[in-house]
C-alpha atoms as a PDB file:
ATOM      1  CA  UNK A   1       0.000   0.000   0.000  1.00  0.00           C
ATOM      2  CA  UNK A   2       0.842   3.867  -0.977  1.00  0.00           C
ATOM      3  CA  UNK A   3       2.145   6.158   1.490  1.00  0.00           C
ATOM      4  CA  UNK A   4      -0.850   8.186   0.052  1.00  0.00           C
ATOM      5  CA  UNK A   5      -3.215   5.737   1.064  1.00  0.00           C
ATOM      6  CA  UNK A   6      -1.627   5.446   4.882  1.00  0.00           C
ATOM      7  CA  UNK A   7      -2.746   9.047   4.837  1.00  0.00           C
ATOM      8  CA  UNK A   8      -5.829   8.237   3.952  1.00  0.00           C
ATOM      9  CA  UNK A   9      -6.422   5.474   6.596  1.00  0.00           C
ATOM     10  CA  UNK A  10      -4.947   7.554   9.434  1.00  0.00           C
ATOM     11  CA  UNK A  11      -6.940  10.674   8.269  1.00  0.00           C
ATOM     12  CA  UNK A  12     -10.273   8.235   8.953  1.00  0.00           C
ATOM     13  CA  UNK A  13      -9.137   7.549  12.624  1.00  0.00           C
ATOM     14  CA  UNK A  14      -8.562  11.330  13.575  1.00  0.00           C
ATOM     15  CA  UNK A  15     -12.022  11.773  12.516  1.00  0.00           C
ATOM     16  CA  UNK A  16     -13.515   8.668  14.241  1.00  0.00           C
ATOM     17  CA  UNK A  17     -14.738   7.233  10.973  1.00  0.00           C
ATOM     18  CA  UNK A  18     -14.364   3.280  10.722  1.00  0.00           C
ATOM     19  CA  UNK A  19     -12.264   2.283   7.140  1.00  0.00           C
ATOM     20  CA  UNK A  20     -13.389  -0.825   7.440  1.00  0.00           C
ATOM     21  CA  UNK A  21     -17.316   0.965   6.209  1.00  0.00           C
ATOM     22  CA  UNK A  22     -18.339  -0.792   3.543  1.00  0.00           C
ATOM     23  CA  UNK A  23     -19.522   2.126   1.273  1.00  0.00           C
ATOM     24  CA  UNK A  24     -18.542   0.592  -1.994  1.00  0.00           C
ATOM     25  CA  UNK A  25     -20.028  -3.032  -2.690  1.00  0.00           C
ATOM     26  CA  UNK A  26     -23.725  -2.639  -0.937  1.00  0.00           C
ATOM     27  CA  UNK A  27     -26.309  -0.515  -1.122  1.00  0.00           C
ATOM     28  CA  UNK A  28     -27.763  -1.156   2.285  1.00  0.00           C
ATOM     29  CA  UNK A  29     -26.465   1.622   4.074  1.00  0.00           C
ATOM     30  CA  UNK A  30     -28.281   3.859   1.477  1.00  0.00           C
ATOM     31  CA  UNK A  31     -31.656   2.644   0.593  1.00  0.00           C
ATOM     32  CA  UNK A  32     -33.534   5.346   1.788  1.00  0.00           C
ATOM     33  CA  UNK A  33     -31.963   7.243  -1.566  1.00  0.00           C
ATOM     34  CA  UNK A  34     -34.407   4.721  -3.242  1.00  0.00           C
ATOM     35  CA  UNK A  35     -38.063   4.996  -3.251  1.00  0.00           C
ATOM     36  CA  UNK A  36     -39.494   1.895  -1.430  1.00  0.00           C
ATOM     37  CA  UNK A  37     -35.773   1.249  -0.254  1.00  0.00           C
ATOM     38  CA  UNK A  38     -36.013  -0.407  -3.766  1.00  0.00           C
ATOM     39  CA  UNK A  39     -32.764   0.100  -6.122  1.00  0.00           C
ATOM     40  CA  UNK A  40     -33.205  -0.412  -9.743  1.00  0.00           C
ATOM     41  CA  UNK A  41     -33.403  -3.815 -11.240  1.00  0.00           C
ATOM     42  CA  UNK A  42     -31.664  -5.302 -14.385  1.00  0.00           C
ATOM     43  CA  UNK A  43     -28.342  -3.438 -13.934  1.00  0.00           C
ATOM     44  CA  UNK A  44     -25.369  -4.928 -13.057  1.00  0.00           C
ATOM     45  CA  UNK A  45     -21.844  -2.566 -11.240  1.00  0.00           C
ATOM     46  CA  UNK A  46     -20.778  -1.909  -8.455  1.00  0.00           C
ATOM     47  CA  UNK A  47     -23.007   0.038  -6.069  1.00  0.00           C
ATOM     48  CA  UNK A  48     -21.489   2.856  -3.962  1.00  0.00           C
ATOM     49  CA  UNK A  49     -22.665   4.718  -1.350  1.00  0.00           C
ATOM     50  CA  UNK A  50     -21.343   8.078  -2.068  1.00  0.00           C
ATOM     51  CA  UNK A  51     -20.149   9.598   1.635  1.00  0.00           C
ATOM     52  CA  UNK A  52     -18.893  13.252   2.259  1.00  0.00           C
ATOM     53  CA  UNK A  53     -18.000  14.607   5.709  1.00  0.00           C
ATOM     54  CA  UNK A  54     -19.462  11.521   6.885  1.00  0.00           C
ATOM     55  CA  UNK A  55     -22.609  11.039   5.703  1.00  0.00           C
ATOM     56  CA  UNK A  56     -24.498   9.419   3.108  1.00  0.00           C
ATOM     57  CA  UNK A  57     -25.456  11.945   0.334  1.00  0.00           C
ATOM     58  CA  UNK A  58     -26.879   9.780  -2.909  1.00  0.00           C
ATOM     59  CA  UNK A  59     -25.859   6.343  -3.997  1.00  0.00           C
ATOM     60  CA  UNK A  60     -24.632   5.666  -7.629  1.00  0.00           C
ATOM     61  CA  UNK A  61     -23.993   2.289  -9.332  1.00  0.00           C
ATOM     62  CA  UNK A  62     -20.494   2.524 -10.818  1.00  0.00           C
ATOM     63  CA  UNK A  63     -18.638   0.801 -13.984  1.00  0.00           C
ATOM     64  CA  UNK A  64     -15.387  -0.545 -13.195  1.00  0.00           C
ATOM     65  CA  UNK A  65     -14.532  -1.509 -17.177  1.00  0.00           C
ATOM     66  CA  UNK A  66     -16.299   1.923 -18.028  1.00  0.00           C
ATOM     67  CA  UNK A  67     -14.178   3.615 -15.261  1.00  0.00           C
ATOM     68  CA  UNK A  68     -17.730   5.679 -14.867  1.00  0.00           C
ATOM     69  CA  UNK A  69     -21.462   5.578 -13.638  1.00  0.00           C
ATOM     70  CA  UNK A  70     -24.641   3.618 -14.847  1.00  0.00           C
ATOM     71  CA  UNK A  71     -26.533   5.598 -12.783  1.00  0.00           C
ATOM     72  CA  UNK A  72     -27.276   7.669  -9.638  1.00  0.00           C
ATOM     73  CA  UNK A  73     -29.975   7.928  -6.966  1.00  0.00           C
ATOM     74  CA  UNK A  74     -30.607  10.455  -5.193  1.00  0.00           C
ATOM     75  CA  UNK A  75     -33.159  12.811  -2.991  1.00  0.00           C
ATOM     76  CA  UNK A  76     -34.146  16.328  -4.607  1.00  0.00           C
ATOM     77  CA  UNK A  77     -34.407  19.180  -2.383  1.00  0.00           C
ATOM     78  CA  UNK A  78     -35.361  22.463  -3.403  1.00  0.00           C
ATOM     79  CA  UNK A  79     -31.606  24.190  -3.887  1.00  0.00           C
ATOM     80  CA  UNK A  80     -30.037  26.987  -1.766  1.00  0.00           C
ATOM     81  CA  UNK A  81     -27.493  29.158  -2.165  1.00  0.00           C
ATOM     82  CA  UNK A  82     -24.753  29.563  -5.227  1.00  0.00           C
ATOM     83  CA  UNK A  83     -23.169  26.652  -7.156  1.00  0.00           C
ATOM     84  CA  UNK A  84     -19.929  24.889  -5.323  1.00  0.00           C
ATOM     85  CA  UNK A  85     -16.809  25.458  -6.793  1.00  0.00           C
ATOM     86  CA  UNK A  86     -15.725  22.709  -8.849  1.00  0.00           C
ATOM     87  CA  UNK A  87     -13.487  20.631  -6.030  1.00  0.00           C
ATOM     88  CA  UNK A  88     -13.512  16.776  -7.868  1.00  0.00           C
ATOM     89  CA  UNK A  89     -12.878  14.012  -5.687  1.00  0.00           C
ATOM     90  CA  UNK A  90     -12.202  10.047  -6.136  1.00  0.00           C
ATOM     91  CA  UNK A  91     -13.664   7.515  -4.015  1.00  0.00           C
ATOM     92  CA  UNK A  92     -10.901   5.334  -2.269  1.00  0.00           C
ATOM     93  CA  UNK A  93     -12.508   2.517  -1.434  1.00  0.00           C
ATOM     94  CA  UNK A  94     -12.296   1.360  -5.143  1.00  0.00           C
ATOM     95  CA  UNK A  95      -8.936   1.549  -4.993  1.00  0.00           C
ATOM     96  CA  UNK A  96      -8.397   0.308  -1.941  1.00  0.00           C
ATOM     97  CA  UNK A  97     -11.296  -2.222   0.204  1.00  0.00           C
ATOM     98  CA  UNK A  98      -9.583  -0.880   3.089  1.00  0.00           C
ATOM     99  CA  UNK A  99      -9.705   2.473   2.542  1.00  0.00           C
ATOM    100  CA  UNK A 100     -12.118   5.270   4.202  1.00  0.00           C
ATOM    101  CA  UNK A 101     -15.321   5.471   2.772  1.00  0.00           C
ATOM    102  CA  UNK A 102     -15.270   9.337   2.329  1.00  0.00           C
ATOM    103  CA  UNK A 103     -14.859  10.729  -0.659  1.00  0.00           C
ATOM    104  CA  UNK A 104     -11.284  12.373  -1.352  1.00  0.00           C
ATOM    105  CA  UNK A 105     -10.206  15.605  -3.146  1.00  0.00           C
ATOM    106  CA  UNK A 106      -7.381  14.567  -5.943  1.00  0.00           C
ATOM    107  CA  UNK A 107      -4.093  15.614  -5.075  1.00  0.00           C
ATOM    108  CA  UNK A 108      -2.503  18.203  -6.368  1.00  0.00           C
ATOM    109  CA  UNK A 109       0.215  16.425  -7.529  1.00  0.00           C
ATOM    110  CA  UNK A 110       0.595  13.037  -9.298  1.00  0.00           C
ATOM    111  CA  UNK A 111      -2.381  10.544  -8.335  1.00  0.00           C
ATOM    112  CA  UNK A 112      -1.602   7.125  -7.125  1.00  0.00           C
ATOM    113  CA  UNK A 113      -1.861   4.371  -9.302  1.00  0.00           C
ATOM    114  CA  UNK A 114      -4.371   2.278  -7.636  1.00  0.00           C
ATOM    115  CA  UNK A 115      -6.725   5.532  -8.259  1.00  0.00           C
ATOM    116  CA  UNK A 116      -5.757   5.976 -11.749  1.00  0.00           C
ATOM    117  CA  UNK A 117      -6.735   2.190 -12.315  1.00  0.00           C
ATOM    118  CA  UNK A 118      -9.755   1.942 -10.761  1.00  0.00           C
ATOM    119  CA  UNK A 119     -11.814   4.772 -11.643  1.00  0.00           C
ATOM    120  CA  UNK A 120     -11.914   8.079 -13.536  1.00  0.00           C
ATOM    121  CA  UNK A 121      -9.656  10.989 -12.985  1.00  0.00           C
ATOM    122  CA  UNK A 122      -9.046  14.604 -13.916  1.00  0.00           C
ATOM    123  CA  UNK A 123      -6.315  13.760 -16.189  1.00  0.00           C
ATOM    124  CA  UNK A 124      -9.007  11.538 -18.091  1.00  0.00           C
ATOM    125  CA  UNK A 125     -11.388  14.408 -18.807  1.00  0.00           C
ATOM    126  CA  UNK A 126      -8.136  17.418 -19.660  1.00  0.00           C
ATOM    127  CA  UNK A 127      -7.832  18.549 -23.125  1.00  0.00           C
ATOM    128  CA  UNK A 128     -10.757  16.412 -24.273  1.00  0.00           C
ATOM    129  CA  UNK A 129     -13.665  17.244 -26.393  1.00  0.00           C
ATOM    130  CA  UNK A 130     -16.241  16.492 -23.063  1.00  0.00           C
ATOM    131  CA  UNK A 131     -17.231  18.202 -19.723  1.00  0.00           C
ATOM    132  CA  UNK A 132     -17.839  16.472 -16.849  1.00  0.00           C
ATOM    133  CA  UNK A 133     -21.581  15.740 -17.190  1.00  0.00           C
ATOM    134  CA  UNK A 134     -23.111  15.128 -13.728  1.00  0.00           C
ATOM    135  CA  UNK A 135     -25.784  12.358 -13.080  1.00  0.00           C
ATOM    136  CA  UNK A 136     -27.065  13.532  -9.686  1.00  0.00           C
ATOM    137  CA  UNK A 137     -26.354  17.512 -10.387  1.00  0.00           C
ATOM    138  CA  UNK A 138     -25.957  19.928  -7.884  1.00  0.00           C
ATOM    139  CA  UNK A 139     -28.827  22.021  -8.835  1.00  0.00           C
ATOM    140  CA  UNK A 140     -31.119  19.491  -7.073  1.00  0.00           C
ATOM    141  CA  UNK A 141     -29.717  19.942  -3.468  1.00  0.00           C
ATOM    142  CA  UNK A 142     -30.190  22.108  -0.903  1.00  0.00           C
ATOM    143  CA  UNK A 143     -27.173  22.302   1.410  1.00  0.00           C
ATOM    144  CA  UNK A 144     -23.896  23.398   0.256  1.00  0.00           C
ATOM    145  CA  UNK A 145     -22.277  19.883   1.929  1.00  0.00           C
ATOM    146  CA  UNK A 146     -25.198  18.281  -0.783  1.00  0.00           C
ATOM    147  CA  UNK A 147     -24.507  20.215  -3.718  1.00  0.00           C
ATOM    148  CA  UNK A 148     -20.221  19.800  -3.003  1.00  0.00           C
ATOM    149  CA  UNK A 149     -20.302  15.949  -2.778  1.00  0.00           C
ATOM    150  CA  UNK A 150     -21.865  15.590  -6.325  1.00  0.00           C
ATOM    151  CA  UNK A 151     -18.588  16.880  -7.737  1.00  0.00           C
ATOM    152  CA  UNK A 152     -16.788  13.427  -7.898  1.00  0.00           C
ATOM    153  CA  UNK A 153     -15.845  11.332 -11.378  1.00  0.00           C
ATOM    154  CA  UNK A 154     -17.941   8.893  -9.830  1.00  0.00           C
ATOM    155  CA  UNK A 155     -21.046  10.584 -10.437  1.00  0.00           C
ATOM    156  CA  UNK A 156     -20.310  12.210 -13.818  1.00  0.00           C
ATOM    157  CA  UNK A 157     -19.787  10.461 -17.996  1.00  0.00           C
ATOM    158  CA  UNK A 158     -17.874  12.213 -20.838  1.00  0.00           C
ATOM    159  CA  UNK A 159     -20.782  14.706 -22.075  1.00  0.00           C
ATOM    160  CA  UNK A 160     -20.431  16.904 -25.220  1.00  0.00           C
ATOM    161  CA  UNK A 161     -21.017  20.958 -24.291  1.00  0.00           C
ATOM    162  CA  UNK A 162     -23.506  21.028 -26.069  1.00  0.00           C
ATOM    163  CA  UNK A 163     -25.994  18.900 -24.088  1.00  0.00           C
ATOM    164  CA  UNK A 164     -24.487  19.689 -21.153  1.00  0.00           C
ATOM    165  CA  UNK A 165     -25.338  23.193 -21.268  1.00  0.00           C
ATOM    166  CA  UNK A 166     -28.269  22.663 -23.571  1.00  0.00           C
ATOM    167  CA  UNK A 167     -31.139  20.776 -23.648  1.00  0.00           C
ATOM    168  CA  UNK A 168     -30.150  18.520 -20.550  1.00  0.00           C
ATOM    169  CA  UNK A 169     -29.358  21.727 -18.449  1.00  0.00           C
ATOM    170  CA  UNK A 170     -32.672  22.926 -19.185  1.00  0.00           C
ATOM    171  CA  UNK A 171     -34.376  19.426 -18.373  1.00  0.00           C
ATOM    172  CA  UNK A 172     -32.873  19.370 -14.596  1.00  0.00           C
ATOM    173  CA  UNK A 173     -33.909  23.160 -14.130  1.00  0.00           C
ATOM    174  CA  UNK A 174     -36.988  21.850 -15.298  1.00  0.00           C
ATOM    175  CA  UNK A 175     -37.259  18.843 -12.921  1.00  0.00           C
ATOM    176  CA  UNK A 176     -35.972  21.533 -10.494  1.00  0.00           C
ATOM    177  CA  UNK A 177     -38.878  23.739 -10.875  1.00  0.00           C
ATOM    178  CA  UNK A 178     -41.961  21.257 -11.415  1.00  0.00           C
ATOM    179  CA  UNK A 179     -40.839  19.762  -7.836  1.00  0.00           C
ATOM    180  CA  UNK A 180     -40.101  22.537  -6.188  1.00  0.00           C
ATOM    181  CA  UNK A 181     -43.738  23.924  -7.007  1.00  0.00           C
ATOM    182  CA  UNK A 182     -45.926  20.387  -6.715  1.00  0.00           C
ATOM    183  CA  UNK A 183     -44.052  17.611  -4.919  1.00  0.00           C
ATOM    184  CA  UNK A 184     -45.340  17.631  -1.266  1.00  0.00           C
ATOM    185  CA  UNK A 185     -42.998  15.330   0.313  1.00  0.00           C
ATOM    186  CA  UNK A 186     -40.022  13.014  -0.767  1.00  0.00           C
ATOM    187  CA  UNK A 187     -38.779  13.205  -4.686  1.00  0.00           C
ATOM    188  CA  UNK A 188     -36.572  10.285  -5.981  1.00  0.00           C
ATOM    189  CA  UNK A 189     -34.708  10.848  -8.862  1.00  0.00           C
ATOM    190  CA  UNK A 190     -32.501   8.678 -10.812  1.00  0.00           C
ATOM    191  CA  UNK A 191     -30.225   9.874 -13.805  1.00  0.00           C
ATOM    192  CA  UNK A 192     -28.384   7.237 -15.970  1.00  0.00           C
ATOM    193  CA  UNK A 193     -26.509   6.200 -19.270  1.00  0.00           C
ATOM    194  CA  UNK A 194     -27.248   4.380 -22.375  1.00  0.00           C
ATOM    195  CA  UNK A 195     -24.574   2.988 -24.112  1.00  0.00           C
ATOM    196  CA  UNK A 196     -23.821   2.678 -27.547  1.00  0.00           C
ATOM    197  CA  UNK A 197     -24.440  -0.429 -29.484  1.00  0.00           C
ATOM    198  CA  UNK A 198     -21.387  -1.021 -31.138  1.00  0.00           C
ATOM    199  CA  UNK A 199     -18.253   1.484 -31.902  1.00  0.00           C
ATOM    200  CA  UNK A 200     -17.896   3.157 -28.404  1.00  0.00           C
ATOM    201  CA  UNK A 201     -15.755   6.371 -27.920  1.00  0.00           C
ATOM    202  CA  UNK A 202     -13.712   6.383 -25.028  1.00  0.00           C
ATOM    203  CA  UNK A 203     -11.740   9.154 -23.596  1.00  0.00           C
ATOM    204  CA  UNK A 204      -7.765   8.589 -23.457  1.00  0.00           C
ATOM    205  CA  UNK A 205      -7.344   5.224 -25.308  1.00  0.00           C
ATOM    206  CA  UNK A 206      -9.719   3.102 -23.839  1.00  0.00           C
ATOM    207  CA  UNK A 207      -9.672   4.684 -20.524  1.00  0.00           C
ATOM    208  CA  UNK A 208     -13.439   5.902 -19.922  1.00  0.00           C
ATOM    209  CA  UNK A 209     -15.978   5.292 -21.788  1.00  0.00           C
ATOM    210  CA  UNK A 210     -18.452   7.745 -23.648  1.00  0.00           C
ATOM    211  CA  UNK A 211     -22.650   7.170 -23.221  1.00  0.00           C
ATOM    212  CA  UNK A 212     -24.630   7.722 -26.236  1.00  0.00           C
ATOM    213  CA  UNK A 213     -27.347   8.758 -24.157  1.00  0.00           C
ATOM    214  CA  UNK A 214     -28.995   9.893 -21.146  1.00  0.00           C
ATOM    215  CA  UNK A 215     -31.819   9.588 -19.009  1.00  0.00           C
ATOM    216  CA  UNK A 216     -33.129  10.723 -16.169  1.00  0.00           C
ATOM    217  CA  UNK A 217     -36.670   9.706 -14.101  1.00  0.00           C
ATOM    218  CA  UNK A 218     -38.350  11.116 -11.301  1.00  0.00           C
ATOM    219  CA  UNK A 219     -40.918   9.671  -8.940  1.00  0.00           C
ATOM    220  CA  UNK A 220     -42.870  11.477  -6.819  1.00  0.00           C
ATOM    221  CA  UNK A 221     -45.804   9.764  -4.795  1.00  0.00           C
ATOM    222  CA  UNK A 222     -47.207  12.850  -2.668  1.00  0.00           C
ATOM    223  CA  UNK A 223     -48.001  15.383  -4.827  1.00  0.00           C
ATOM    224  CA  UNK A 224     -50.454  18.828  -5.287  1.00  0.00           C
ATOM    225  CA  UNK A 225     -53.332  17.430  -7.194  1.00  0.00           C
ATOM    226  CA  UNK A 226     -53.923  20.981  -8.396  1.00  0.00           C
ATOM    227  CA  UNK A 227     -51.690  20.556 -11.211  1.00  0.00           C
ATOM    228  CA  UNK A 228     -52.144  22.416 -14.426  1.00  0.00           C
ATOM    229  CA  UNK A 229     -53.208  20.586 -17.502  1.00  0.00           C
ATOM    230  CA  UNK A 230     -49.874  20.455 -19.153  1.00  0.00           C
ATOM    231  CA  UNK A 231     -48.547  18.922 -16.201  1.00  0.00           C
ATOM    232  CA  UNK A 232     -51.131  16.426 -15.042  1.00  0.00           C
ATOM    233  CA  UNK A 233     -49.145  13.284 -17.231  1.00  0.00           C
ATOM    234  CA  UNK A 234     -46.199  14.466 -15.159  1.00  0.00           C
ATOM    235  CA  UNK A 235     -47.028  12.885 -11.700  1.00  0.00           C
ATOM    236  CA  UNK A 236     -46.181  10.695  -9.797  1.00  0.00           C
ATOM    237  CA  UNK A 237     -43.410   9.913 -12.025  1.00  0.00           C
ATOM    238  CA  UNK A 238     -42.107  10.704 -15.652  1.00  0.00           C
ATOM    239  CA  UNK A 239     -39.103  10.633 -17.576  1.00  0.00           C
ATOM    240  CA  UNK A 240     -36.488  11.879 -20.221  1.00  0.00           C
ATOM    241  CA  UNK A 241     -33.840  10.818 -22.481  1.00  0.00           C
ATOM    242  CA  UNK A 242     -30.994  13.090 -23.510  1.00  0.00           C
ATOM    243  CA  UNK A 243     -28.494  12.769 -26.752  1.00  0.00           C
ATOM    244  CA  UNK A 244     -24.893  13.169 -26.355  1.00  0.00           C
ATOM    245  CA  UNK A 245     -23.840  11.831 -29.815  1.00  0.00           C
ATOM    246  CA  UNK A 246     -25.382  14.396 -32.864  1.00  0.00           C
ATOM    247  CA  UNK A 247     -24.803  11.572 -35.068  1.00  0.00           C
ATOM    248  CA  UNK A 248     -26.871   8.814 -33.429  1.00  0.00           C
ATOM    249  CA  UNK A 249     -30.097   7.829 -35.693  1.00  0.00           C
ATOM    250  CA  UNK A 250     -33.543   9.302 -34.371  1.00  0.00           C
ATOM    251  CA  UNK A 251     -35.414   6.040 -33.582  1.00  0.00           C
ATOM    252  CA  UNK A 252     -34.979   6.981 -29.181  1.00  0.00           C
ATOM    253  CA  UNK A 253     -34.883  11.065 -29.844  1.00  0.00           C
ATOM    254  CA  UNK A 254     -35.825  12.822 -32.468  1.00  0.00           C
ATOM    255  CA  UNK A 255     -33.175  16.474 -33.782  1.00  0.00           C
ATOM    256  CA  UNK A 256     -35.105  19.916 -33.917  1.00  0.00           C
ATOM    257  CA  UNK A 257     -33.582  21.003 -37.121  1.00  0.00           C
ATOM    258  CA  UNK A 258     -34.508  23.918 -36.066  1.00  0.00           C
ATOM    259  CA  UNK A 259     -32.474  24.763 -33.177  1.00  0.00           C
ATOM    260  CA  UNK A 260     -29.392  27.172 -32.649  1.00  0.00           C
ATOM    261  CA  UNK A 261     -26.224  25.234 -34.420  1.00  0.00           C
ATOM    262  CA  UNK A 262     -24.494  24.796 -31.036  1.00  0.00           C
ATOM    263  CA  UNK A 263     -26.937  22.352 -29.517  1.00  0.00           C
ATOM    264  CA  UNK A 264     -28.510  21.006 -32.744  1.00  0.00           C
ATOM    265  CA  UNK A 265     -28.186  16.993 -32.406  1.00  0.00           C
ATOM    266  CA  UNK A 266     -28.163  16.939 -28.177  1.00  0.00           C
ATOM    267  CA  UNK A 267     -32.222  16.713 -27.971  1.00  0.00           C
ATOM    268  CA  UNK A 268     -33.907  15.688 -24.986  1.00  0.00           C
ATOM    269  CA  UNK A 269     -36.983  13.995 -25.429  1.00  0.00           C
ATOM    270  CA  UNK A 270     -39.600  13.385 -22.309  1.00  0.00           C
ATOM    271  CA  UNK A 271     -41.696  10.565 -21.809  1.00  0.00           C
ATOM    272  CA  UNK A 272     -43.716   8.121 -19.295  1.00  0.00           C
ATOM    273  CA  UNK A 273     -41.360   5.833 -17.133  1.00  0.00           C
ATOM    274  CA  UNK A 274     -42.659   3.000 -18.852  1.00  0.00           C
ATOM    275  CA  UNK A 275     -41.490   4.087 -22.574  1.00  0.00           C
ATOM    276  CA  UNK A 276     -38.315   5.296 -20.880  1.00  0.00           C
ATOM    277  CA  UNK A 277     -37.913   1.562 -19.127  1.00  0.00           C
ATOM    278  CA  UNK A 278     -38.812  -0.063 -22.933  1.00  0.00           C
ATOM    279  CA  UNK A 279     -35.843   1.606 -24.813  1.00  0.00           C
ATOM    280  CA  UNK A 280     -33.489   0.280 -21.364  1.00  0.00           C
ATOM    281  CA  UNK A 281     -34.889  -3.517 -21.987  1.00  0.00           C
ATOM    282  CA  UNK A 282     -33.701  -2.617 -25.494  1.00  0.00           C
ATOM    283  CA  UNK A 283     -30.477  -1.678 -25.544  1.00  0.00           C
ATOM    284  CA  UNK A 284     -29.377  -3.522 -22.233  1.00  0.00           C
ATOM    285  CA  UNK A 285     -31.161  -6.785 -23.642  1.00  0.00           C
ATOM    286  CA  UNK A 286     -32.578  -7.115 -20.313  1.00  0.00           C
ATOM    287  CA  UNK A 287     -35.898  -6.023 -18.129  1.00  0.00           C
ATOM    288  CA  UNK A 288     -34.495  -2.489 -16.318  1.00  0.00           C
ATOM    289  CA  UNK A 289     -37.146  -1.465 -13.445  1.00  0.00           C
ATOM    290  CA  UNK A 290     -36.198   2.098 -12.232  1.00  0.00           C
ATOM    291  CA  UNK A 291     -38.993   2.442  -9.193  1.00  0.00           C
ATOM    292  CA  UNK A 292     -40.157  -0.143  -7.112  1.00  0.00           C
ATOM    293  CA  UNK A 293     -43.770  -1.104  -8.983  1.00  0.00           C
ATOM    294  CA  UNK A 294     -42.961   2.396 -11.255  1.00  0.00           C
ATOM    295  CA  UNK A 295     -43.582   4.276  -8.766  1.00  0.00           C
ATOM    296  CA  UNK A 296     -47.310   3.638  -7.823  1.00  0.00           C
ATOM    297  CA  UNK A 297     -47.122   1.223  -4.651  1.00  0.00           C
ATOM    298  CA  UNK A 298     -47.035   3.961  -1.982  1.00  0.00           C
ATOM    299  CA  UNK A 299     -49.535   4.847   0.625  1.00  0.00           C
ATOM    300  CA  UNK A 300     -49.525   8.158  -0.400  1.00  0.00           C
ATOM    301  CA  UNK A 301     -51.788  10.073  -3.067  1.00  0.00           C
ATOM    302  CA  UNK A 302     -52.518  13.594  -4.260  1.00  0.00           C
ATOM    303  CA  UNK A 303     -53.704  16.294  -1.845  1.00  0.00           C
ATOM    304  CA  UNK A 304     -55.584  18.882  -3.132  1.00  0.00           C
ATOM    305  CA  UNK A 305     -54.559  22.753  -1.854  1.00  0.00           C
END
């Protein structure tokens, strides 16, 4: 083992925080970032529970060949304050089993192999032609300790500008605003990739690997019944799927020929859970459930104000 990671062990006694947690390989210590305690089903990675400053913050199921997410779960709450500035971290324990669970802030120097290896680092994303395209953004959080611990390669994919801060931008400050205004309680929300078929891209020769597309769903059982029209189909739960490829076909989401020339191609197309959950069986070659019975087995129902 590193020196680095001796740091990193006795750093997680100072604070009183067991390394032995087992934050990456289980999802139990973070089901209540799924609705129903229920985490997707028909997805295979390995799950992480994604700790900052000692506490569980959203959960995300990670590629180790991909060196990047499937997806991530997470709790919206309405957001506060200004946007944290852009400190990445790594998560150790996929380095290192033994390691503290909490995420870590990369180095400022070189980064030690074991990181490099496992995961996705800054290096990975410099000089390329993607951002760092969150899953669980920090637009959907309200405390600053919230909004900082989505900034880890963990919970972000290669995504072209132009979807980035396009058409997916305006679908999460969307999302933001539709559950801000009518969810009355809880708000899951899960954000994932779709992969290409055949031909992937990958960033630095073979290191991470580029999603063709991606989707996002919401599910939200207790809501204001007094919904407008236009947003009636939107409760308890709906959907989306994003392009990050300009040159994919149209079959999953259509192109606006009509839109500005620096986000034509990077569409996002909304839709039910279930259509959303039929182009997943599709391209995964598998049956992909995102919410425990989509997101209609709860106790709860509208409440009219």
């Amino acid at each position: 083992m590193s020196n680095f990671f001796f740091s990193l062990l006795a750093l997680a006694f100072t604070a009183g925080c067991c390394p032995c947690a087992a934050d990456v390989g289980d999802f139990t210590p973070c089901l209540q970032f799924f609705y129903r305690s229920w985490p997707p089903k028909g997805l295979t990675g390995t799950p992480i529970c994604q700790r900052f400053s000692n506490q569980y913050r959203f959960a995300t199921l990670y590629s180790r060949f991909r060196r990047s997410p499937w997806f991530s779960a997470y709790l919206y709450t309405v957001p506060a304050g200004k946007r944290p500035s852009a400190s990445w971290k790594f998560e150790p324990q996929l380095a290192n089993p033994g390691a503290d669970g909490n995420m870590v802030p990369f180095p400022p120097g070189p980064v030690d192999q074991n990181v490099v290896e496992s995961q996705g680092v800054e290096l990975d994303y410099i000089n390329s032609t993607y951002s760092r395209g969150h899953l669980n953004p920090s637009l959907h959080h309200h405390t600053h300790e919230c909004r900082s611990s989505t900034f880890t390669l963990t919970n972000v994919v290669p995504q072209k500008a132009g979807s980035n801060d396009g058409p997916w931008e305006i679908l999460e400050q969307t999302v933001n605003q539709t559950l801000a205004a009518y969810c009355l309680k809880e708000a899951f929300i899960v954000t994932g990739i779709i992969p290409y078929q055949s031909s992937e891209p990958w960033l630095r020769n073979h290191r991470v690997a580029v999603p063709e597309y991606m989707w996002s769903a919401y599910c939200c059982p207790n809501y204001n019944s007094s919904l407008p029209e236009e947003l009636k189909h939107t409760f308890p739960t709906f959907a989306a799927i994003g392009r990050n490829d300009p040159n994919s076909t149209e079959e999953i989401v259509p192109i606006d020929k009509t839109a500005k020339k620096h986000v034509r191609g990077y569409d996002v197309r909304r839709m039910p859970l279930e259509t959303l959950e039929m182009y997943l069986k599709d391209r995964f070659g598998s049956v992909v459930s995102v919410f425990y019975e989509q997101c209609t087995g709860s106790k709860f129902s509208p409440r009219n104000f």
